[in-house]
Protein backbone atom coordinates (compact mmCIF):
# COMPACT_ATOMS: atom_id res chain seq x y z
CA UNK A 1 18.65 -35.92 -12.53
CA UNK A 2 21.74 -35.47 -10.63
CA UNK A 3 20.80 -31.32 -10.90
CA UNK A 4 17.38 -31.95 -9.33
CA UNK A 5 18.86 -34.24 -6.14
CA UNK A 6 20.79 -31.34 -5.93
CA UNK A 7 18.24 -29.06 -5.79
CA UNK A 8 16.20 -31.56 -3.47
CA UNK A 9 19.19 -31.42 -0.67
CA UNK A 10 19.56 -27.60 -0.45
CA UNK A 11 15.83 -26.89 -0.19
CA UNK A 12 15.96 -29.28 2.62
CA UNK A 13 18.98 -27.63 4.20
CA UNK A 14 17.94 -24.20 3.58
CA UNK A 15 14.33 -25.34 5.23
CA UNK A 16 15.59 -26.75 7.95
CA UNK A 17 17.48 -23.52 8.82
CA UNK A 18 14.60 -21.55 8.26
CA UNK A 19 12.39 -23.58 10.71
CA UNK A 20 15.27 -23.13 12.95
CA UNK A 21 15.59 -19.38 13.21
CA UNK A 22 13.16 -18.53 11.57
CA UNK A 23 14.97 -17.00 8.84
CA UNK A 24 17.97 -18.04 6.18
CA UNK A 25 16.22 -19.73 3.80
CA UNK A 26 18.02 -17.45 1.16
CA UNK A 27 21.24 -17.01 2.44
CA UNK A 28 21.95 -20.97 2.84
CA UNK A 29 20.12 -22.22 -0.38
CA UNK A 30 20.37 -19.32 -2.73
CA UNK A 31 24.34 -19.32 -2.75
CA UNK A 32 24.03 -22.86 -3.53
CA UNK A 33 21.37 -22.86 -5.81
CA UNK A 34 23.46 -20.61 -7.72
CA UNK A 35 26.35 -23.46 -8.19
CA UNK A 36 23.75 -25.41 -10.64
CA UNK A 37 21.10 -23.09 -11.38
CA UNK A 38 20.66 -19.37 -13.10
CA UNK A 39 19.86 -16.43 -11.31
CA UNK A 40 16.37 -16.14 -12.33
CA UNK A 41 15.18 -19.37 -11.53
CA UNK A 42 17.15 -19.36 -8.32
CA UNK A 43 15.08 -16.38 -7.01
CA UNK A 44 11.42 -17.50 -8.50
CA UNK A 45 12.12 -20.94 -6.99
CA UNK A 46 12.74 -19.92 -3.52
CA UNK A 47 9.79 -17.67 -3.60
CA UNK A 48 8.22 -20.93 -3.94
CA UNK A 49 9.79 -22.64 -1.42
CA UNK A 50 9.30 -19.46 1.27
CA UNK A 51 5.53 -19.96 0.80
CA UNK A 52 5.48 -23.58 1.58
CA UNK A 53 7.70 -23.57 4.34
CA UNK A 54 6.75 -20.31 6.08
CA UNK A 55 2.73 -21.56 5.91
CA UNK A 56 4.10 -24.95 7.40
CA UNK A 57 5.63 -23.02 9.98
CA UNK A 58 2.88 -20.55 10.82
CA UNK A 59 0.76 -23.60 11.95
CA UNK A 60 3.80 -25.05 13.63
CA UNK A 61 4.90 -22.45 15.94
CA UNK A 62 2.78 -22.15 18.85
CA UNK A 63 2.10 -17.96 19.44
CA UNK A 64 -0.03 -15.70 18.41
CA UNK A 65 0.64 -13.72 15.61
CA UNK A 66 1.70 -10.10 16.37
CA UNK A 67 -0.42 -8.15 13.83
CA UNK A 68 1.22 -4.38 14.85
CA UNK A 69 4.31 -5.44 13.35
CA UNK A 70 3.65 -8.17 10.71
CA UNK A 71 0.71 -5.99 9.32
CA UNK A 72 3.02 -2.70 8.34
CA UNK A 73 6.19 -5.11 7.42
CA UNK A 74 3.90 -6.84 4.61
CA UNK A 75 2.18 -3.53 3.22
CA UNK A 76 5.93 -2.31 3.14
CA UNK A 77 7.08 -5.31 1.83
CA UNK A 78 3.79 -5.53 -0.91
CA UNK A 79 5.31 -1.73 -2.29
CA UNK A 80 9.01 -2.84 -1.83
CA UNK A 81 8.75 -5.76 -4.19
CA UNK A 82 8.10 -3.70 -7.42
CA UNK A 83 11.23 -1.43 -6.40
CA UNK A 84 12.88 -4.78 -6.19
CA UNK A 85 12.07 -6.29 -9.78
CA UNK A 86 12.43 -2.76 -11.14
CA UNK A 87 16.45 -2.30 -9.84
CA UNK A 88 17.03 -5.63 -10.80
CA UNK A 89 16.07 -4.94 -14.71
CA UNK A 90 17.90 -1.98 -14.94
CA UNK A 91 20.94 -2.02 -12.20
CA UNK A 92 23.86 -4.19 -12.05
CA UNK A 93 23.13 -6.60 -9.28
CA UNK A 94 26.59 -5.98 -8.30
CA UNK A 95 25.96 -2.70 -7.03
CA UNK A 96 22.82 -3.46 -5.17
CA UNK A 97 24.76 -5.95 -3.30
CA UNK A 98 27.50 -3.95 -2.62
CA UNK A 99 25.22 -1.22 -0.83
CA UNK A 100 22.47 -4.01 0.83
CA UNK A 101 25.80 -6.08 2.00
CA UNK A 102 27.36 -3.07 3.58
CA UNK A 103 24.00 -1.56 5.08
CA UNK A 104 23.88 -5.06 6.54
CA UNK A 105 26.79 -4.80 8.24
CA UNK A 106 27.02 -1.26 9.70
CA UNK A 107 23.23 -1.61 11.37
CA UNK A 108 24.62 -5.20 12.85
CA UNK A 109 27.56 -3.37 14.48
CA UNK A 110 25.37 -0.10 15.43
CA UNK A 111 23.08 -2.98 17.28
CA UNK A 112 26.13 -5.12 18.41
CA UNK A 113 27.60 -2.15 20.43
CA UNK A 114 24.72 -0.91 21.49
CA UNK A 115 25.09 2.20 19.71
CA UNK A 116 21.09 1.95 18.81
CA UNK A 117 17.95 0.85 20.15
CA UNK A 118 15.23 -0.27 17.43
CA UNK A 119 11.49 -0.33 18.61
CA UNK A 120 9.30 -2.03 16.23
CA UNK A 121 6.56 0.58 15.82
CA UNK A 122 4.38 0.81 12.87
CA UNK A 123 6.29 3.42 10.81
CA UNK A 124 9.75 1.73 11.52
CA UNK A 125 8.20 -1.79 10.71
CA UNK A 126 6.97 -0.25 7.57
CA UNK A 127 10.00 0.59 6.54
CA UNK A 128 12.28 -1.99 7.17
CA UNK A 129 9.03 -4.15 4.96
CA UNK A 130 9.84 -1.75 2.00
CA UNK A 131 13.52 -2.54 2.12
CA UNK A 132 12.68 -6.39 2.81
CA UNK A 133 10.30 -6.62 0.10
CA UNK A 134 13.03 -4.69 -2.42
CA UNK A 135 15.87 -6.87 -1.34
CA UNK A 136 13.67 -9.68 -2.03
CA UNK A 137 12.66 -9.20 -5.88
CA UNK A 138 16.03 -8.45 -6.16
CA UNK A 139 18.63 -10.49 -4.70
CA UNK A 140 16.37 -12.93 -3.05
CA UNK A 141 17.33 -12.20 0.78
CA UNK A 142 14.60 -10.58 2.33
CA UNK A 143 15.84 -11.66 5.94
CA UNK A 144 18.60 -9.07 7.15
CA UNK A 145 16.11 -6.02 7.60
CA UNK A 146 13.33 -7.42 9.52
CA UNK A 147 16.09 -9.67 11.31
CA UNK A 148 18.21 -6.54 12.30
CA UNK A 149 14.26 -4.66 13.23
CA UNK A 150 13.38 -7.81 15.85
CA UNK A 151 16.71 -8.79 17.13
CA UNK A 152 17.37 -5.09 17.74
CA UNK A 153 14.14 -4.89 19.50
CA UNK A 154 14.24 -7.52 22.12
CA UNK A 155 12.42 -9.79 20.80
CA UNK A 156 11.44 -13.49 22.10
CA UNK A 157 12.55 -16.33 20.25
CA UNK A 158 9.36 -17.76 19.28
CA UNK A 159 7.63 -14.61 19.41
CA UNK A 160 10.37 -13.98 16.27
CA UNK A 161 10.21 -16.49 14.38
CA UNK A 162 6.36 -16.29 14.45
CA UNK A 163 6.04 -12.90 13.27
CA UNK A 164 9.46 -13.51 10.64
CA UNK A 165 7.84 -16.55 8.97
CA UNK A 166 4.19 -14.87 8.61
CA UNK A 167 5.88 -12.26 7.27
CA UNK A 168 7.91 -14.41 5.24
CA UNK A 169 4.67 -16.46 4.24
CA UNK A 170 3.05 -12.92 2.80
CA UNK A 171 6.11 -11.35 0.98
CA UNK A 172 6.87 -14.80 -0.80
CA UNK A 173 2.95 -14.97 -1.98
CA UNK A 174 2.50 -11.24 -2.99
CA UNK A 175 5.90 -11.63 -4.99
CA UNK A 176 4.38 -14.80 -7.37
CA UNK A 177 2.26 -12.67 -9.08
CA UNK A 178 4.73 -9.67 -9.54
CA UNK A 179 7.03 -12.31 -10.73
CA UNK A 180 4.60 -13.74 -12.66
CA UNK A 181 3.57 -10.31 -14.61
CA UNK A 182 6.67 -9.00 -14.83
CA UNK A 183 7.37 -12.42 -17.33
CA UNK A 184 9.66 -14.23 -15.22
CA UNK A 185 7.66 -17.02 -13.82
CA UNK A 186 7.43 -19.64 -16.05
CA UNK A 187 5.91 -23.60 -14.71
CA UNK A 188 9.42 -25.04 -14.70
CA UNK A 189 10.44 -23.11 -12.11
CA UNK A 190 7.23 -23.06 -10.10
CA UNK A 191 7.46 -26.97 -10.59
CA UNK A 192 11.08 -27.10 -9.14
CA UNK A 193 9.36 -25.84 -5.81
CA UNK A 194 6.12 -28.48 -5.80
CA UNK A 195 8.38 -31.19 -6.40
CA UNK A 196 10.50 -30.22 -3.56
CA UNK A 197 7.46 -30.12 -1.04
CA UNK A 198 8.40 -33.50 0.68
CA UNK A 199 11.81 -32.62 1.89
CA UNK A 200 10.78 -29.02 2.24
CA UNK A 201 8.44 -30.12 5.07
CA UNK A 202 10.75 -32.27 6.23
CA UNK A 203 13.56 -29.97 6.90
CA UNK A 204 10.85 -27.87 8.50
CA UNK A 205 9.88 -30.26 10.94
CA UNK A 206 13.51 -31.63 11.93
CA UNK A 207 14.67 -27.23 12.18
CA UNK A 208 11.17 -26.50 14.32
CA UNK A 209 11.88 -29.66 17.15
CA UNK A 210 15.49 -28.59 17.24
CA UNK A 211 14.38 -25.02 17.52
CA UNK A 212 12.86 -26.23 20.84
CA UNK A 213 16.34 -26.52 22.35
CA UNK A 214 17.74 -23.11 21.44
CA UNK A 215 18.23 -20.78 24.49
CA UNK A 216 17.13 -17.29 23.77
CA UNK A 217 21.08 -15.79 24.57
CA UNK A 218 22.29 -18.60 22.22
CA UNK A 219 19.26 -17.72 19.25
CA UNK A 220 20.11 -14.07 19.53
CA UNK A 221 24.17 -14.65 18.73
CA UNK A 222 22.65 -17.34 15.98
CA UNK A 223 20.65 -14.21 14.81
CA UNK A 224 23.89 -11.98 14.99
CA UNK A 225 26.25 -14.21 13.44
CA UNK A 226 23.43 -15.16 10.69
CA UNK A 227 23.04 -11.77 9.11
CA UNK A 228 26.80 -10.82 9.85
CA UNK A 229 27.63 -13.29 7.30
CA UNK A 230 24.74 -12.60 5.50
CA UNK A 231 25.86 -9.20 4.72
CA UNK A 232 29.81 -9.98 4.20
CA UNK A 233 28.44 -13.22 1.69
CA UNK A 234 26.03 -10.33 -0.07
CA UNK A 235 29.48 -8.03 -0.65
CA UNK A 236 31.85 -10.81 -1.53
CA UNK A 237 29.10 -12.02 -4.14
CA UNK A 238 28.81 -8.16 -5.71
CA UNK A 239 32.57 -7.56 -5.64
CA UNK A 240 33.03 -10.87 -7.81
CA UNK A 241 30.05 -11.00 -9.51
């Protein structure tokens, strides 16, 4: 019991964060989740959860969906994901955090200082889908990439968390079934999600009316400082893990 009002509070928290930004739903509830849960069930679970919320939020956010970019970041994602499953079978986790953590961190300063200019074309938002959809299936934080693609971009607030949380929505959904295939998805921890559905929606709706409040300035450092620690939690967790 007391594990499942656990579980209850973080999918709320890590919802409400998502709603906020747009992204973070792994970063804030997977390290958490990880306190009470194992590592498998962590990652199937929030699969789960990023389908509910991110369809909640598709219908919440009020633009239109930019298909140029969310179009070649789920086909990248869709032949990431096996990549993803595949590394994590047969490669210490360790190391794949140790290299996604540090990637992380050297395209946040590149952006930071200005040293690069991203453009979210079709062939760039293709790519940063396959890495998104790998890191996904893998370590369960698919945000960095496509986070690092739109911030370094330009792109408005809304107009990013639209096009994040469709993503989001299609990555989460196309990984079930991998999951599900590759023997990992079991009922228990497809129920964990369903029964979290209440406070899942309701951390969506409390992040998506405070979300209304954000200047875009203030979202972009939020989006900075976000995947910054993003990356330097994905090291420290390889280096001890």
């Amino acid at each position: 019991m007391i594990t499942l009002i656990a579980f209850f509070a973080v999918s709320f928290f890590a919802s409400f964060y998502q709603a906020l930004t747009g992204f973070g739903l792994g970063l804030v509830g997977i390290p958490l989740a990880l306190l009470f849960l194992d590592k498998f069930t962590v990652v199937m679970t929030f699969a789960v959860i990023g389908v509910i919320i991110n369809g909640y939020m598709m219908k919440k956010i009020d633009k239109p969906i930019n298909w140029r970019i969310v179009t070649p970041l789920s086909i990248g994602g869709l032949i990431g994901a096996p990549f993803g499953i595949w590394l994590l079978i047969i490669t210490p986790v360790n190391i794949v955090k140790i290299v996604a953590g540090t990637s992380v961190i050297l395209f946040i300063f590149l952006i930071i200082f200005q040293k690069i200019k991203l453009h979210a074309n079709k062939l760039l938002s293709g790519i940063t889908g396959f890495f998104s959809g790998l890191l996904n299936t893998s370590i369960g934080t698919p945000g960095p990439p496509v986070v690092i693609l739109l911030a370094g971009a330009g792109e408005e607030k809304n107009k990013m968390r639209k096009i994040i949380m469709t993503y989001f929505f299609w990555v989460n959904l196309i990984s079930l079934p991998i999951f599900y295939f590759s023997g990992e998805l079991t009922w228990e921890k497809v129920s964990l999600g369903i029964y979290a559905v209440p406070f899942i929606l309701l951390g969506g709706y409390v992040g998506n009316r405070l979300s209304h409040k954000l200047p875009q300035k203030v979202y972009k450092i939020l989006a900075i400082i976000t995947v910054t620690a993003a990356g330097l939690s994905i090291i420290y967790s390889g280096l001890t893990s």
